[in-house]
Protein backbone atom coordinates (compact mmCIF):
# COMPACT_ATOMS: atom_id res chain seq x y z
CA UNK A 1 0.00 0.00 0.00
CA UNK A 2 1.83 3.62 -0.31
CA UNK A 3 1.87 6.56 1.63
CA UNK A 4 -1.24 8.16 1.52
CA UNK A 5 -1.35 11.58 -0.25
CA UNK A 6 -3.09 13.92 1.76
CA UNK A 7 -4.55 17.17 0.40
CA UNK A 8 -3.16 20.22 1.87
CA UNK A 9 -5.80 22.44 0.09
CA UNK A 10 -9.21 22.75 -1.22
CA UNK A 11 -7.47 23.07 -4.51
CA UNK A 12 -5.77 19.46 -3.27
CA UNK A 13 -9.24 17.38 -3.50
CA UNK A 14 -11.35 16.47 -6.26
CA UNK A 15 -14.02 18.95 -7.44
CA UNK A 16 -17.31 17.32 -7.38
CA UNK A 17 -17.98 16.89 -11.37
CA UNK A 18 -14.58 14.76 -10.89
CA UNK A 19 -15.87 13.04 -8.33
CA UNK A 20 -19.54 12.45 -9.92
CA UNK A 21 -17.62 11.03 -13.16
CA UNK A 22 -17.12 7.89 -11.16
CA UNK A 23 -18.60 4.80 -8.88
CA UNK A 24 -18.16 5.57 -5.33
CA UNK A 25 -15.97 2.09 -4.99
CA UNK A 26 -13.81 3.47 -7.64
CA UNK A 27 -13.12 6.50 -5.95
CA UNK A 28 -12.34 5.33 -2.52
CA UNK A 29 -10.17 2.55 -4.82
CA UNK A 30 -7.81 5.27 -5.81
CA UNK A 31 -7.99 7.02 -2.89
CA UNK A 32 -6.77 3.46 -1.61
CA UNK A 33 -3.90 3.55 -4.55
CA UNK A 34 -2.83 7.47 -4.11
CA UNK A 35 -4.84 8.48 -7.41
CA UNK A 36 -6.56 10.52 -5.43
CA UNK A 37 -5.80 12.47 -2.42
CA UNK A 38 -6.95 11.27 0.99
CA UNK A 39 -8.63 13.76 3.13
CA UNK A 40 -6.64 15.49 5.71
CA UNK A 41 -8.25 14.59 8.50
CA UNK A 42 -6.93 11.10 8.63
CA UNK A 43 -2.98 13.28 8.75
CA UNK A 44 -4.68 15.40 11.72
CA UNK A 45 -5.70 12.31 13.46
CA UNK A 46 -3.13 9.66 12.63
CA UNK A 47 -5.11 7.37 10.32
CA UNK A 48 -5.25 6.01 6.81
CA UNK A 49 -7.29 3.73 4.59
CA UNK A 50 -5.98 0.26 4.75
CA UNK A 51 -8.61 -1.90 2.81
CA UNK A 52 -11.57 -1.00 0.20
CA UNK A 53 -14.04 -3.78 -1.14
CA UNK A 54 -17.57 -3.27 -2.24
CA UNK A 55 -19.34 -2.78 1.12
CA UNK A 56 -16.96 -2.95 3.46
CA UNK A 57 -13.88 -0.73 4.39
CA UNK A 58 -11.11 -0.52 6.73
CA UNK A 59 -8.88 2.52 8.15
CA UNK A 60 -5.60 1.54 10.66
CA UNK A 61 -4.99 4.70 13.36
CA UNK A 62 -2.95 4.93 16.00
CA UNK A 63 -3.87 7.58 18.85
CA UNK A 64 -1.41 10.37 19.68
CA UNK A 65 -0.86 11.99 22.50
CA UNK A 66 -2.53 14.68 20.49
CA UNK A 67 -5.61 12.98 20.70
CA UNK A 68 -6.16 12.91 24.38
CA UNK A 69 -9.31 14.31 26.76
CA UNK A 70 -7.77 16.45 29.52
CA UNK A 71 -8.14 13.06 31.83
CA UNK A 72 -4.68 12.01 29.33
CA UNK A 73 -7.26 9.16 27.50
CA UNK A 74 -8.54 9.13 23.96
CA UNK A 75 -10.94 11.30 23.13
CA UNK A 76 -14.29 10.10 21.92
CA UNK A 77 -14.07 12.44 19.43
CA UNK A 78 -11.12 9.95 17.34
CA UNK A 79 -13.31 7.03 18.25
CA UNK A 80 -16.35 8.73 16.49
CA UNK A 81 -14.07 10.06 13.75
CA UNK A 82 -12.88 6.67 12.70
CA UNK A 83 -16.40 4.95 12.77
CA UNK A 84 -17.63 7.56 10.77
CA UNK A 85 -14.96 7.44 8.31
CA UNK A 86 -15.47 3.74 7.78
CA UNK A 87 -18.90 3.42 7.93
CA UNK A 88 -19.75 6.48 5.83
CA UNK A 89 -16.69 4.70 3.42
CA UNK A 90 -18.50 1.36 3.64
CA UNK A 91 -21.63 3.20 1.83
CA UNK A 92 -19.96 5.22 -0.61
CA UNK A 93 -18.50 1.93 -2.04
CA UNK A 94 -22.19 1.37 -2.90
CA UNK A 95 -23.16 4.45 -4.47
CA UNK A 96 -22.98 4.54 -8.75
CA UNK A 97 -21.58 6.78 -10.81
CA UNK A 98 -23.41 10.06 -10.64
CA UNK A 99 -24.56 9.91 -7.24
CA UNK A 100 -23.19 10.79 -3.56
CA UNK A 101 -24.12 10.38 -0.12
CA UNK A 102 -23.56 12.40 3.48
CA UNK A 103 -24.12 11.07 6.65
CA UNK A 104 -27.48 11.62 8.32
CA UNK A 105 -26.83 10.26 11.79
CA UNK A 106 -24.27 7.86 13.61
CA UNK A 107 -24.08 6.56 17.13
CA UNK A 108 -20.71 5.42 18.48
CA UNK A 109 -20.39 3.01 22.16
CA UNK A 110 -17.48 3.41 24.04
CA UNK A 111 -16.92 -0.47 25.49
CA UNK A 112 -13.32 0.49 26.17
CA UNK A 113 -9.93 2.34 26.32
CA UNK A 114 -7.45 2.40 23.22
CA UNK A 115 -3.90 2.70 24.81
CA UNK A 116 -2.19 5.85 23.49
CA UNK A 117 -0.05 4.13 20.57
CA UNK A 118 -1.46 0.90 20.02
CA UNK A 119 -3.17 0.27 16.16
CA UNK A 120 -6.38 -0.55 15.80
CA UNK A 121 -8.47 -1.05 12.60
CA UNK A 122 -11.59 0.81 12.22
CA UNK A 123 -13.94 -1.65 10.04
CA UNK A 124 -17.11 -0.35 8.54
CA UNK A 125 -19.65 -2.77 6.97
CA UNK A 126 -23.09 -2.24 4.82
CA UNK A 127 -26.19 -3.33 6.36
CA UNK A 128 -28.33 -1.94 3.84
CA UNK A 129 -28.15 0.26 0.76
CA UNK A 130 -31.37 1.17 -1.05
CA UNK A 131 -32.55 4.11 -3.19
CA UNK A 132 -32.44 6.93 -0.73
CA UNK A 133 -30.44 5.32 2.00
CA UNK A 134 -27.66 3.94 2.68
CA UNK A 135 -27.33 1.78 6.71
CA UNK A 136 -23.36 0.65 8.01
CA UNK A 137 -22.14 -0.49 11.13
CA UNK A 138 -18.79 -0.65 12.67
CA UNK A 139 -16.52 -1.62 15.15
CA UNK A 140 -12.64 -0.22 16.01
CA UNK A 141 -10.37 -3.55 16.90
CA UNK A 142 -6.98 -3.90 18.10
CA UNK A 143 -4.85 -5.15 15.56
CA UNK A 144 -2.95 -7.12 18.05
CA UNK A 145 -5.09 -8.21 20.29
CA UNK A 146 -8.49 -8.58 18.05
CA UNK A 147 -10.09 -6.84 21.07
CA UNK A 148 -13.35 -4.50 20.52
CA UNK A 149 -13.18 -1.04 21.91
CA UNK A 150 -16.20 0.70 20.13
CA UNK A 151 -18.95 0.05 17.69
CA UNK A 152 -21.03 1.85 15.86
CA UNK A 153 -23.80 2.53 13.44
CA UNK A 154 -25.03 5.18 10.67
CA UNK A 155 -27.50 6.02 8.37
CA UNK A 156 -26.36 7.93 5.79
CA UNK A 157 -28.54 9.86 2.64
CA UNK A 158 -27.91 8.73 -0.99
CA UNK A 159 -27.50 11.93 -3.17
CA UNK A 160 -29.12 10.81 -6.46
């Protein structure tokens, strides 16, 4: 896999006609390759895309320092972030050329602490894709241990 490209400007990311011009599992594909630029979140929060298939999509983090709660413990925040990413991935892998998506809603539980420096993955998986919506859950795992620290779910809208 190579080192992600991030964008480091509006300018950096596709335009939306660009974007439009192709299936949503071909896009996150070359995001996956480095066609494409991945978004800069994942360089402000210390994760990348590891795995795209139709339906289901992985992301490998590991938390910083940087993102800690004043307690000195990841913030929920980078557990939500990551679900959403792959959940909200897993459905755009769905979506057909000429369409898009956003996320409507997603719900994130907390069943325990990631250890400041240990990998996880962040797996998002379809439940349901229709004509107007588009349903994903998730779960973050220690690569290492295969332990479950969060799951999650979303509904997200399909932008016809």
């Amino acid at each position: 896999m190579p080192e992600p490209l991030y964008a480091r400007a509006p300018e950096d990311l596709l335009n939306p006609a660009e974007m439009l011009a192709m299936s949503g599992l071909d896009f996150m594909q070359g995001v996956l390759e480095g066609r494409f630029p991945a978004p800069p979140i994942g360089k402000t929060l210390n994760y990348q895309l590891h795995t795209v298939e139709k339906g289901r999509v992985c992301f490998r983090g590991i938390p910083t320092f940087d993102c800690c709660n004043p307690m000195g413990t990841v913030h929920g925040g980078w557990y939500g972030t990551l679900l959403d990413s792959a959940m909200a991935c897993a459905v755009m892998t769905m979506v057909e050329q000429g369409s898009g998506y956003t996320t409507l809603e997603y719900k994130v539980n907390i069943t325990r602490t990631i250890p400041v420096g240990m990998q996880i993955e962040a797996i998002g998986e379809i439940d349901h894709f229709g004509r107007s919506t588009g349903v994903a859950s998730g779960r973050i795992v220690g690569v290492a241990d295969g332990r479950v620290y969060a799951t999650g779910s979303t509904t997200c809208i399909v932008l016809r």
